[in-house]
PDB file of N, CA and C in Angstrom:
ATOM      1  N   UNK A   1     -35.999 230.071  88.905  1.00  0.00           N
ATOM      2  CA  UNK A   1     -36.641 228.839  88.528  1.00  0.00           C
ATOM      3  C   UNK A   1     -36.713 227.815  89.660  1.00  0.00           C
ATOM      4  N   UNK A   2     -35.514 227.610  90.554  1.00  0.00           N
ATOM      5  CA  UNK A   2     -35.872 226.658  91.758  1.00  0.00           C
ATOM      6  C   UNK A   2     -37.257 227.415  92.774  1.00  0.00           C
ATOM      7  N   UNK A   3     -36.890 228.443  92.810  1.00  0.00           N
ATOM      8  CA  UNK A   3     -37.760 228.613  93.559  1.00  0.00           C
ATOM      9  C   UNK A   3     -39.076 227.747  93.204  1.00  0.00           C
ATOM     10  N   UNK A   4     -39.739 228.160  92.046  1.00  0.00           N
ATOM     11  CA  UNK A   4     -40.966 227.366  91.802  1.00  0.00           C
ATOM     12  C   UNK A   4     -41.095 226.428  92.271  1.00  0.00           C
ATOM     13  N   UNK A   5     -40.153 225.069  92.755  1.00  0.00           N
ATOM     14  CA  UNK A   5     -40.596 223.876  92.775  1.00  0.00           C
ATOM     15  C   UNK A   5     -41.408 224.107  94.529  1.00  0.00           C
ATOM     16  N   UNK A   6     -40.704 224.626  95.138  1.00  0.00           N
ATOM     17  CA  UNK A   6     -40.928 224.967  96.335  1.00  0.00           C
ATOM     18  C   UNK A   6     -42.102 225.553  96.485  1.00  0.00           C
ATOM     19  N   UNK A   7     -42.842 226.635  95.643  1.00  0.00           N
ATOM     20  CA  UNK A   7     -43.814 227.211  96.011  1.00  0.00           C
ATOM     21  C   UNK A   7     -45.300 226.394  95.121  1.00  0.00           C
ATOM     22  N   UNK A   8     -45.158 224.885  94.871  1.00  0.00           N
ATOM     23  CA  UNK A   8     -46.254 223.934  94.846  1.00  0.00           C
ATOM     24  C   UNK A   8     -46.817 223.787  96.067  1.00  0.00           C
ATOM     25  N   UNK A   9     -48.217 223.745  95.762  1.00  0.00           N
ATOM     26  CA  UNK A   9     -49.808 223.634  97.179  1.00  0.00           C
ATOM     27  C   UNK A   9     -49.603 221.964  96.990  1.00  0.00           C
ATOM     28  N   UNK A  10     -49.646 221.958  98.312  1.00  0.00           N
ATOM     29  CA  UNK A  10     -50.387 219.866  98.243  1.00  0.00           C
ATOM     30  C   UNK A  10     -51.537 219.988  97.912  1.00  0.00           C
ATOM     31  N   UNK A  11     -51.911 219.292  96.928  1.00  0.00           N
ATOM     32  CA  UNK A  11     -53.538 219.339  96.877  1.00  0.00           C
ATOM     33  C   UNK A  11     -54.138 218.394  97.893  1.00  0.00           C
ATOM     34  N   UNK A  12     -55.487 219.162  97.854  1.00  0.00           N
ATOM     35  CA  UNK A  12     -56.445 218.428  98.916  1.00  0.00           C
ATOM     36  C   UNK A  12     -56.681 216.808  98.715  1.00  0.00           C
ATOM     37  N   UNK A  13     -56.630 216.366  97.969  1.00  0.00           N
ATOM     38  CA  UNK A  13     -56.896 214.382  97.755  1.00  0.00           C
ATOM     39  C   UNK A  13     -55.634 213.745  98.712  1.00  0.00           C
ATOM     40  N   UNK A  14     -54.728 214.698  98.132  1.00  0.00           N
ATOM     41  CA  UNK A  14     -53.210 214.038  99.187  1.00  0.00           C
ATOM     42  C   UNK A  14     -53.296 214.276 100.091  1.00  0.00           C
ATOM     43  N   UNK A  15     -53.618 215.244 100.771  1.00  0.00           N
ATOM     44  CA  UNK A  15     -53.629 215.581 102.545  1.00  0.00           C
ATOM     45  C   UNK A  15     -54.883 214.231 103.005  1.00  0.00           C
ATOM     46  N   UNK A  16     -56.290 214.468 102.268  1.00  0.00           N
ATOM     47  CA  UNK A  16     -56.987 212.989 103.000  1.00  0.00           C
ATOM     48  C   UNK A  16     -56.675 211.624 102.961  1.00  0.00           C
ATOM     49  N   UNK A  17     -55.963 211.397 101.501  1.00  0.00           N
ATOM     50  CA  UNK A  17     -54.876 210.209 101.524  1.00  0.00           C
ATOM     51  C   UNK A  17     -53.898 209.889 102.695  1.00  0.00           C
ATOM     52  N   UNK A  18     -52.858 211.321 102.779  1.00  0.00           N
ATOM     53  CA  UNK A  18     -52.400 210.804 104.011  1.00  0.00           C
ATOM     54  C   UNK A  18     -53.184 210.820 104.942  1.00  0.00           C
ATOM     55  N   UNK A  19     -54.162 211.996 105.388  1.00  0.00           N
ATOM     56  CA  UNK A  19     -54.945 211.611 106.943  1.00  0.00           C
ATOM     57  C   UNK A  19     -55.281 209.893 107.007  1.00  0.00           C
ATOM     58  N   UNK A  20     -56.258 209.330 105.736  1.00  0.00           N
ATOM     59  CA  UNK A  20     -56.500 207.923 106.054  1.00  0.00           C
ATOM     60  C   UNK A  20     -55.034 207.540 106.316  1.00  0.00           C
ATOM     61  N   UNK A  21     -54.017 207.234 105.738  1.00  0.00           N
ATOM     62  CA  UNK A  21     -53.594 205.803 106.178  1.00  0.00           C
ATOM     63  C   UNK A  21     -52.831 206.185 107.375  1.00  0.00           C
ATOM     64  N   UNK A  22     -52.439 207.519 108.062  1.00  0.00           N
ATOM     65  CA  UNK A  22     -52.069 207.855 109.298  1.00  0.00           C
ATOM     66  C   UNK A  22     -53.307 207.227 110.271  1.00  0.00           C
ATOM     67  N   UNK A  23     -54.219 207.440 110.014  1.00  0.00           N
ATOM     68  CA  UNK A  23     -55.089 206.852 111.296  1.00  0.00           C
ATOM     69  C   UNK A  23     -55.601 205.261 110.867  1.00  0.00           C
ATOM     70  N   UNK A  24     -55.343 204.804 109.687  1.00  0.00           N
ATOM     71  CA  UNK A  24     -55.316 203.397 109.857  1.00  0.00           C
ATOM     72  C   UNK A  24     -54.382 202.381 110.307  1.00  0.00           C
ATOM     73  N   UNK A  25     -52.950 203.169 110.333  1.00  0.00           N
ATOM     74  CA  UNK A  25     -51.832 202.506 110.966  1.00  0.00           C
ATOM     75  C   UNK A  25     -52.012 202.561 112.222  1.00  0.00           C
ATOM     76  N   UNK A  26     -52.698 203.418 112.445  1.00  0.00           N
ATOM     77  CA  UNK A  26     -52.590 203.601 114.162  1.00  0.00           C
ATOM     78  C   UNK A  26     -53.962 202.852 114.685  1.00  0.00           C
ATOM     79  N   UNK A  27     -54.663 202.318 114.068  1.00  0.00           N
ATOM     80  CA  UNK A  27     -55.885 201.340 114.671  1.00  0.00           C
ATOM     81  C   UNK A  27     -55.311 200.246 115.473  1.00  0.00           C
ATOM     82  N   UNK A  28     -55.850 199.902 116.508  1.00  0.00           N
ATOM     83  CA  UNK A  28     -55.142 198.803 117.194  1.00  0.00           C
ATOM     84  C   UNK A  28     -55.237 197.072 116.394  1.00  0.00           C
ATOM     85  N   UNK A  29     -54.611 196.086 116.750  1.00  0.00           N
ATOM     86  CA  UNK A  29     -55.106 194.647 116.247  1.00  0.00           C
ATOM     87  C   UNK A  29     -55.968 194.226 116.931  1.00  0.00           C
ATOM     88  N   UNK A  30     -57.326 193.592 115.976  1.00  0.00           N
ATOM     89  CA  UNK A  30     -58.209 192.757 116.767  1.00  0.00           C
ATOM     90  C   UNK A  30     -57.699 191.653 117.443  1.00  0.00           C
ATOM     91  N   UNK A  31     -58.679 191.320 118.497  1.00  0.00           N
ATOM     92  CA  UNK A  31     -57.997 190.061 118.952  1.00  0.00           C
ATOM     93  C   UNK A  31     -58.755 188.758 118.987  1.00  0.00           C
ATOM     94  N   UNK A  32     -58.160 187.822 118.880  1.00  0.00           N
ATOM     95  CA  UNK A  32     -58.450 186.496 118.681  1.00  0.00           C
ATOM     96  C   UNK A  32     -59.936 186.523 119.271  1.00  0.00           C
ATOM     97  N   UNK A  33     -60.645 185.842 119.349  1.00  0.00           N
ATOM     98  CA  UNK A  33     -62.115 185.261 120.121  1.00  0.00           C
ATOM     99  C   UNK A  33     -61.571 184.330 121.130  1.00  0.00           C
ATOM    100  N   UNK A  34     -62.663 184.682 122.712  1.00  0.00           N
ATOM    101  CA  UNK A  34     -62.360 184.575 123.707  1.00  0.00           C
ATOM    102  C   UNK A  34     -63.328 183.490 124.180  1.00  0.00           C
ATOM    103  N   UNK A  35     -63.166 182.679 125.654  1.00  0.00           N
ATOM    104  CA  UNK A  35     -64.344 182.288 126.310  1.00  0.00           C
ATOM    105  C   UNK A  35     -64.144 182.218 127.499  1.00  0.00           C
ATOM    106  N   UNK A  36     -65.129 181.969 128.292  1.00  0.00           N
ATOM    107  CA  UNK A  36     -64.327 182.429 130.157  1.00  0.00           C
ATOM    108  C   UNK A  36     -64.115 181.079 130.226  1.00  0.00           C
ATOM    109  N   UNK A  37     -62.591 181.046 130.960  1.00  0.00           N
ATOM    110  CA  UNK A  37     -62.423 179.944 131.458  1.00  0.00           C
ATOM    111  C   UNK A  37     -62.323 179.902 133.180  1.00  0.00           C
ATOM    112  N   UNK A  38     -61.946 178.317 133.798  1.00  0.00           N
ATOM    113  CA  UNK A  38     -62.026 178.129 134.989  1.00  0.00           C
ATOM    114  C   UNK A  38     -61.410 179.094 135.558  1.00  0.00           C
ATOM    115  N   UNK A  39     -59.600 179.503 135.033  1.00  0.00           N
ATOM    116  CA  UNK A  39     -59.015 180.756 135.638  1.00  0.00           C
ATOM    117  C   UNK A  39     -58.804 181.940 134.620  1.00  0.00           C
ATOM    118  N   UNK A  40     -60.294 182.653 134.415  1.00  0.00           N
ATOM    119  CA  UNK A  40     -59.614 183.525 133.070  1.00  0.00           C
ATOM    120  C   UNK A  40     -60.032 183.106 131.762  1.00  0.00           C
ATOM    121  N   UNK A  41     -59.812 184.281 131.185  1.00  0.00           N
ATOM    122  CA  UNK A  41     -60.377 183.977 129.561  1.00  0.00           C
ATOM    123  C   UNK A  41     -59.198 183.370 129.141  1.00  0.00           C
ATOM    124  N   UNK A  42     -59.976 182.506 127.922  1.00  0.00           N
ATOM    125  CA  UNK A  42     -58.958 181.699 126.932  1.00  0.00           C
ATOM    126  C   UNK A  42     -58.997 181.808 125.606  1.00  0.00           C
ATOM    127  N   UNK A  43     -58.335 182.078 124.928  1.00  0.00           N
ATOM    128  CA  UNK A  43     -57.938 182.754 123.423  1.00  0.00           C
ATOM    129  C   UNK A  43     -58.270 181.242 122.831  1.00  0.00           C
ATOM    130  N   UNK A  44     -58.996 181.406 121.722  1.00  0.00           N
ATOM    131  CA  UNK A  44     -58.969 180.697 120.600  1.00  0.00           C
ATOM    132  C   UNK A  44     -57.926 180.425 119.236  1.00  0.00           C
ATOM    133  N   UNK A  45     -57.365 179.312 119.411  1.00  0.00           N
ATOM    134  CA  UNK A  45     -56.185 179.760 118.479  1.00  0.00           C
ATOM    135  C   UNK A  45     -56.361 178.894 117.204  1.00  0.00           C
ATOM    136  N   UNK A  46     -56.193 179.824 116.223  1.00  0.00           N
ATOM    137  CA  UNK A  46     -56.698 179.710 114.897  1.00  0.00           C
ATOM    138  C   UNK A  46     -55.725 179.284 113.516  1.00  0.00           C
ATOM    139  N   UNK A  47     -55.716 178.744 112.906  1.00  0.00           N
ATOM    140  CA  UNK A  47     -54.635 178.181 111.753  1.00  0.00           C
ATOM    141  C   UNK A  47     -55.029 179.818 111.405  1.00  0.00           C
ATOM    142  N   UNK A  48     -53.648 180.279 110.815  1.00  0.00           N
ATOM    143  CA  UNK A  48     -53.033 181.798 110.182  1.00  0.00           C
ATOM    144  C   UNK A  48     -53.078 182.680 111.624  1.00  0.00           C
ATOM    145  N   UNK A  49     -52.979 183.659 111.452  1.00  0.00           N
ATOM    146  CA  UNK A  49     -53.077 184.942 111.888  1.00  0.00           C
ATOM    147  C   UNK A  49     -53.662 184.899 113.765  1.00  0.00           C
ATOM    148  N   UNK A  50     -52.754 185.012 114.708  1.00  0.00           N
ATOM    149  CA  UNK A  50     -53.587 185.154 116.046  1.00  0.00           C
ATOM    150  C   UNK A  50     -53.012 186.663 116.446  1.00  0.00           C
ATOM    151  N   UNK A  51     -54.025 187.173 117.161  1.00  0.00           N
ATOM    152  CA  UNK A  51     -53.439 187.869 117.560  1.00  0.00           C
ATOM    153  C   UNK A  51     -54.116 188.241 119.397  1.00  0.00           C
ATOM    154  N   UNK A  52     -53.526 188.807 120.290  1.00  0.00           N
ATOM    155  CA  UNK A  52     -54.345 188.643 121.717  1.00  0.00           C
ATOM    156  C   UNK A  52     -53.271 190.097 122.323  1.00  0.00           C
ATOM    157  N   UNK A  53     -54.066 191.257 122.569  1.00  0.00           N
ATOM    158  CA  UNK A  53     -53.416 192.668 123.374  1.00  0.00           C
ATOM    159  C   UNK A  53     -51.833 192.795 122.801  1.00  0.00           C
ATOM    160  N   UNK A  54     -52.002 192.848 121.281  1.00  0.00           N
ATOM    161  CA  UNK A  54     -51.221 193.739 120.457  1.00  0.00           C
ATOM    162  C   UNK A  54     -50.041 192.493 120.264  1.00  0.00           C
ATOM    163  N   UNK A  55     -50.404 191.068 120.603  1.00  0.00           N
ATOM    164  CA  UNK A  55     -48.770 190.590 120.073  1.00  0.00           C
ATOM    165  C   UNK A  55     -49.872 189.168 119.347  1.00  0.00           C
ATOM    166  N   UNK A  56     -48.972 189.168 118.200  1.00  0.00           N
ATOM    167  CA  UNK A  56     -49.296 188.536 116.932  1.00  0.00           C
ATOM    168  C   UNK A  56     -48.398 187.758 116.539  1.00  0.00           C
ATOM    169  N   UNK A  57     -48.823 186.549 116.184  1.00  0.00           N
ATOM    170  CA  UNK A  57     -47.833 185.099 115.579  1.00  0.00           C
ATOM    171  C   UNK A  57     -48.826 184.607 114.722  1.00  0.00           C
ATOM    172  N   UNK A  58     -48.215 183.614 114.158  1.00  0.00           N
ATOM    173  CA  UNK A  58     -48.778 182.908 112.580  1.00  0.00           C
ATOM    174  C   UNK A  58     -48.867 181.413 112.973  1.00  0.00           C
ATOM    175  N   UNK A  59     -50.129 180.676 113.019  1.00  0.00           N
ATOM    176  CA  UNK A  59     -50.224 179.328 113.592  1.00  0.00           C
ATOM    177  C   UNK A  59     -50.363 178.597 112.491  1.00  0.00           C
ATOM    178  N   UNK A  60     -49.336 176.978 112.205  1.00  0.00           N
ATOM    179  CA  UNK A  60     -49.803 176.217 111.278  1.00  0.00           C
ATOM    180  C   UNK A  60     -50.186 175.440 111.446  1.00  0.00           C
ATOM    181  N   UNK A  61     -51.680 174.643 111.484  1.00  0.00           N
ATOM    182  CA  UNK A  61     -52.198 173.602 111.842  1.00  0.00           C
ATOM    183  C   UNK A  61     -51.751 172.258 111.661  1.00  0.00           C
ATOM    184  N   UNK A  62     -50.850 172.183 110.486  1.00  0.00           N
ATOM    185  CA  UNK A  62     -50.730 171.086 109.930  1.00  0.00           C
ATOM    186  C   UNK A  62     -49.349 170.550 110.173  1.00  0.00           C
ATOM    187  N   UNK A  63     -48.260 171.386 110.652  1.00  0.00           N
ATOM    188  CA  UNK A  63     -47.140 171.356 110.776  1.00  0.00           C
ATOM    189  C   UNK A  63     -46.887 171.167 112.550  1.00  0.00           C
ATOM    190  N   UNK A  64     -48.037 171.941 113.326  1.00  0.00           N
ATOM    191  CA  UNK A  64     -48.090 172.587 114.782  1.00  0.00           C
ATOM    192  C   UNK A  64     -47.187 173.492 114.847  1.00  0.00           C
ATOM    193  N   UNK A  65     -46.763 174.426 114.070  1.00  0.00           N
ATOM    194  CA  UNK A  65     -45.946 175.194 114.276  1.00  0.00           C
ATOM    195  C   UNK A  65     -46.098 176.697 113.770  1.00  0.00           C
ATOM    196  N   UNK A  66     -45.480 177.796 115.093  1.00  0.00           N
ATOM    197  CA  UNK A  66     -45.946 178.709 115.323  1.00  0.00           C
ATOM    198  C   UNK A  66     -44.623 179.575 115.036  1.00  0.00           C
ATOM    199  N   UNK A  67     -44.820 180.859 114.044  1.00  0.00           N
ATOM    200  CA  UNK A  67     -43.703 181.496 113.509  1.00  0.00           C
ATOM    201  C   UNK A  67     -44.253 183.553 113.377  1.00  0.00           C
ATOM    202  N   UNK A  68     -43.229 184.260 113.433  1.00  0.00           N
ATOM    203  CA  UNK A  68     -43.614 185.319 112.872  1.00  0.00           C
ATOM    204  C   UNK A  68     -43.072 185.881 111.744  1.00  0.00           C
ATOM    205  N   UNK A  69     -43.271 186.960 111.237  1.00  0.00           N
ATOM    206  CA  UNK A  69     -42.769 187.252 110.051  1.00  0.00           C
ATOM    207  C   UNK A  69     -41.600 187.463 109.816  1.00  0.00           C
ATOM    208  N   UNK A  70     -40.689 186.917 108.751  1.00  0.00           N
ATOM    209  CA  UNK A  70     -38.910 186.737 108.616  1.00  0.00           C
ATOM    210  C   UNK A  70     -38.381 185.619 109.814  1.00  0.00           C
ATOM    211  N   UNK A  71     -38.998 184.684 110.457  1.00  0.00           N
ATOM    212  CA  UNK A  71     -38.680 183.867 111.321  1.00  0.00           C
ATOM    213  C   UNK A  71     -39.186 182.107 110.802  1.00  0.00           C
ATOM    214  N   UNK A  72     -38.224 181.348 110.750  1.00  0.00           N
ATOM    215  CA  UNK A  72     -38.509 180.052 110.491  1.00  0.00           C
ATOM    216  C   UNK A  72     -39.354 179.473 110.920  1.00  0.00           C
ATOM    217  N   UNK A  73     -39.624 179.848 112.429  1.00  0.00           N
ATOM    218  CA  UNK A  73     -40.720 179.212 113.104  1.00  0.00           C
ATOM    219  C   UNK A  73     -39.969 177.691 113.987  1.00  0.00           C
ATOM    220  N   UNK A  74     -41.219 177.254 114.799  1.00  0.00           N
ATOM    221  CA  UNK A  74     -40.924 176.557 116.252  1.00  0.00           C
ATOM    222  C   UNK A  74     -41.710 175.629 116.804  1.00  0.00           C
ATOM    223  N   UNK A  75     -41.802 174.549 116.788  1.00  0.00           N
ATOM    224  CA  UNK A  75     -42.691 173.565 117.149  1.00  0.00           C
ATOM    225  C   UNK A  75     -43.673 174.223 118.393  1.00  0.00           C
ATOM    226  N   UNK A  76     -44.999 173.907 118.482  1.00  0.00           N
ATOM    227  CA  UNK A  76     -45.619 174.387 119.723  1.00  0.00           C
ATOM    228  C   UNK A  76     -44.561 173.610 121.376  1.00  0.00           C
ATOM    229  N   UNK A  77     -44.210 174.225 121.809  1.00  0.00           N
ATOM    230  CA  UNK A  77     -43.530 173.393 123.413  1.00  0.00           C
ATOM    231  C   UNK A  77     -44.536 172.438 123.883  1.00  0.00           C
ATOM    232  N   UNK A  78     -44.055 171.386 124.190  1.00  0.00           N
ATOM    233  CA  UNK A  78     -44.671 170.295 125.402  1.00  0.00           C
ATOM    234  C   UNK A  78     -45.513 171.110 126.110  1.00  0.00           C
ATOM    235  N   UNK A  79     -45.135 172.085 126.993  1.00  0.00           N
ATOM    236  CA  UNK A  79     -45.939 172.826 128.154  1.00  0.00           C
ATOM    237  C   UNK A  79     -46.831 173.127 127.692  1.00  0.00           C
ATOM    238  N   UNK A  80     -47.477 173.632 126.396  1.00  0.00           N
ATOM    239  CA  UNK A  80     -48.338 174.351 126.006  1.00  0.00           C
ATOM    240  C   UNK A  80     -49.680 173.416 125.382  1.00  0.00           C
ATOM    241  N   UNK A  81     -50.883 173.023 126.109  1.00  0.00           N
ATOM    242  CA  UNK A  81     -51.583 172.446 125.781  1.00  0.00           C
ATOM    243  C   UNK A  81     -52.944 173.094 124.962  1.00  0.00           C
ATOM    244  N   UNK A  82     -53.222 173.027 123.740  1.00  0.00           N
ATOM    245  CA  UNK A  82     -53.804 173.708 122.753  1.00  0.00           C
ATOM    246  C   UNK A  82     -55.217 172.369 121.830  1.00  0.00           C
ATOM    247  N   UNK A  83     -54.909 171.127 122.888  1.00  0.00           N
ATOM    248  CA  UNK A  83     -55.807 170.344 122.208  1.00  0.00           C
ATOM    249  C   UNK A  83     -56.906 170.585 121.960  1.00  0.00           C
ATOM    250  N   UNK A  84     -57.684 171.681 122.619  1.00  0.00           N
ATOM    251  CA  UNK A  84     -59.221 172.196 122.459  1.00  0.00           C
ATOM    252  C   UNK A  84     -59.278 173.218 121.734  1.00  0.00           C
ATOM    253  N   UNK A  85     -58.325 173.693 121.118  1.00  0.00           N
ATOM    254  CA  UNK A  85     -58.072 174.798 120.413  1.00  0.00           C
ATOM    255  C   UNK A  85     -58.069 175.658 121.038  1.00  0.00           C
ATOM    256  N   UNK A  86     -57.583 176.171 122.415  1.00  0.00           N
ATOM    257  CA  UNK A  86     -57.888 177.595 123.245  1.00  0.00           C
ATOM    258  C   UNK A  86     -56.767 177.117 124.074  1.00  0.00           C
ATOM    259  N   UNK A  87     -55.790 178.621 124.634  1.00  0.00           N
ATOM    260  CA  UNK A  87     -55.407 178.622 125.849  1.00  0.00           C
ATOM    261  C   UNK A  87     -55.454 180.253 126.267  1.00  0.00           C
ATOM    262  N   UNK A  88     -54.351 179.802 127.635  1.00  0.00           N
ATOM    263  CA  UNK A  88     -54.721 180.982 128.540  1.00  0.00           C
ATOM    264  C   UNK A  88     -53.797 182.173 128.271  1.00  0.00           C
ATOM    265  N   UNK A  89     -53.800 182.888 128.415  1.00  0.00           N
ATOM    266  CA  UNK A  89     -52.985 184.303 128.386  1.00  0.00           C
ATOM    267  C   UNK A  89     -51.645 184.214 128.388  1.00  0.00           C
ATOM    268  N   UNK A  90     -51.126 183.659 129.139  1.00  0.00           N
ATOM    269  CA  UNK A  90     -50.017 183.020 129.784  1.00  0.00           C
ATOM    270  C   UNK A  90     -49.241 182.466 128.215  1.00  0.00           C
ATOM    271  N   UNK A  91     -50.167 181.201 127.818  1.00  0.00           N
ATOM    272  CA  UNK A  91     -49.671 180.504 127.175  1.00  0.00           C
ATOM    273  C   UNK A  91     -49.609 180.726 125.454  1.00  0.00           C
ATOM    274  N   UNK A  92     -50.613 182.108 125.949  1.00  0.00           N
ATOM    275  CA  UNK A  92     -50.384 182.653 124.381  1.00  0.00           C
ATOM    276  C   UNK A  92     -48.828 183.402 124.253  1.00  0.00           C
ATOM    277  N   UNK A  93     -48.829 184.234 125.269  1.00  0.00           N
ATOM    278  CA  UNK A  93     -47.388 184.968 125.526  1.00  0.00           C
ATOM    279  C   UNK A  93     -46.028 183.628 124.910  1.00  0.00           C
ATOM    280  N   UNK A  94     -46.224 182.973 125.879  1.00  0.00           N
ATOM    281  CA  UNK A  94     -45.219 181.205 125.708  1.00  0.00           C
ATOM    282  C   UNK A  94     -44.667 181.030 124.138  1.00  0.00           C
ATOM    283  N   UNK A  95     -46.489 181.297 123.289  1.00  0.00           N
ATOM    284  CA  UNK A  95     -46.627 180.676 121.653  1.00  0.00           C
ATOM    285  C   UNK A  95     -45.275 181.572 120.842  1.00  0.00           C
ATOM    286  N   UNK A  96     -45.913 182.969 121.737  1.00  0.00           N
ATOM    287  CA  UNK A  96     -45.365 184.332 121.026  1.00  0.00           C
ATOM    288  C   UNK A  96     -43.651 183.893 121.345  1.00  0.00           C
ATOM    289  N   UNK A  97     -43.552 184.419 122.423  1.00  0.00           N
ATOM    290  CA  UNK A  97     -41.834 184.162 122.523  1.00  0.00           C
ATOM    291  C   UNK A  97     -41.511 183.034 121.835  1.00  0.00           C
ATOM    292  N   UNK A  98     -42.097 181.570 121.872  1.00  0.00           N
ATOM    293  CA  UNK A  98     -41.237 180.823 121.081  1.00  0.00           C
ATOM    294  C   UNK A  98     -41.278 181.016 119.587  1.00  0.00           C
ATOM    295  N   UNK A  99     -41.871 181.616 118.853  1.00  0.00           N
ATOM    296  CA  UNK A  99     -42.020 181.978 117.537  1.00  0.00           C
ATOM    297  C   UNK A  99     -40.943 183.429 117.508  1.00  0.00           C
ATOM    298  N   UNK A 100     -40.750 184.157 118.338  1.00  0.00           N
ATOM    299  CA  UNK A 100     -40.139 185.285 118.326  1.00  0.00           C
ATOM    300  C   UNK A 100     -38.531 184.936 118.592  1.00  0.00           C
ATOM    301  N   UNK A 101     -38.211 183.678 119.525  1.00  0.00           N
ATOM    302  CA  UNK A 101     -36.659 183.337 119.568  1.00  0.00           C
ATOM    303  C   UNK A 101     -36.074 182.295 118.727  1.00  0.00           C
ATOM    304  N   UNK A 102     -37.155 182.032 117.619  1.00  0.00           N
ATOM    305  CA  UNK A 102     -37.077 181.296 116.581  1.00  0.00           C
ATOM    306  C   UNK A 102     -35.895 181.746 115.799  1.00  0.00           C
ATOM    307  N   UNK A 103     -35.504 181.338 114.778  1.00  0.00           N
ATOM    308  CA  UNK A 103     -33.930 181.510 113.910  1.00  0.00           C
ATOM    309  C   UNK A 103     -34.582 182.624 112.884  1.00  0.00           C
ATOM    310  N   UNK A 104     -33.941 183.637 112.476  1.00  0.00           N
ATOM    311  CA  UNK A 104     -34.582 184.531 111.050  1.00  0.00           C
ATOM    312  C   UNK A 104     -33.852 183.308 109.769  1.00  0.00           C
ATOM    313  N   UNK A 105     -34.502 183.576 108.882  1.00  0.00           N
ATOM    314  CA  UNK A 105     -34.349 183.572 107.488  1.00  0.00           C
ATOM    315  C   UNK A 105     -32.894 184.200 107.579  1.00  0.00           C
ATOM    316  N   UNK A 106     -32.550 183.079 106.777  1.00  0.00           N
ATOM    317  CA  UNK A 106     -30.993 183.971 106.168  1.00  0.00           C
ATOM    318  C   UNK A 106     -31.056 183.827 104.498  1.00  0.00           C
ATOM    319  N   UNK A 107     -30.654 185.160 103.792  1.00  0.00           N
ATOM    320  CA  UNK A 107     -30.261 184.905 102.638  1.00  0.00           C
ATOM    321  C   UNK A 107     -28.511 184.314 101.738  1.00  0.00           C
ATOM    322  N   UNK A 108     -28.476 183.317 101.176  1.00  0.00           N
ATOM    323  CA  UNK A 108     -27.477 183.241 100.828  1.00  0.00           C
ATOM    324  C   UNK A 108     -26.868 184.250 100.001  1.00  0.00           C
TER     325      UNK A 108
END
């Protein structure tokens, strides 16, 4: 009788089920919208969701503060000037780390 359980076929719906979401995990993240600037393109940075060559943070317009997921989040830094809504590569990296050395969530 054990044997039987063992000698079940995957059916075919489950093998394309998994094929999709194996190759949808593996799609890369879009990235933010760009424009050339004086040195270099400059990322547009957007209330929710940014993302720029695979690293992603969560922007709040209303707060100025930039967090990732399970992380409290971090005032934008002085250095980082975002008044036109765009910066440079550099300073997206800056957004990222300070949202990334931010404090986690603790549960009591």
């Amino acid at each position: 009788m054990p044997t039987a359980l063992f000698r079940r076929r995957i059916q075919a719906p489950s093998l394309v089920l998994l094929a999709g979401l194996v190759l949808t995990a593996c799609e890369p993240v879009p990235d933010n919208p760009t424009r050339p600037g004086a040195s270099g393109p400059e990322i547009a940075l957007v209330h929710g969701k940014n993302c720029f060559q695979n690293l992603c943070f969560y922007y709040d317009s209303r707060r100025n503060f930039v967090t990732l997921r399970g992380k409290e989040g971090a005032p934008i830094p002085a250095s980082v000037d975002v008044s036109d809504g765009y910066m440079t590569p550099s300073e997206f990296k800056t957004l990222h780390r300070t949202a990334a050395l931010s404090p986690s969530y603790t549960i009591d």
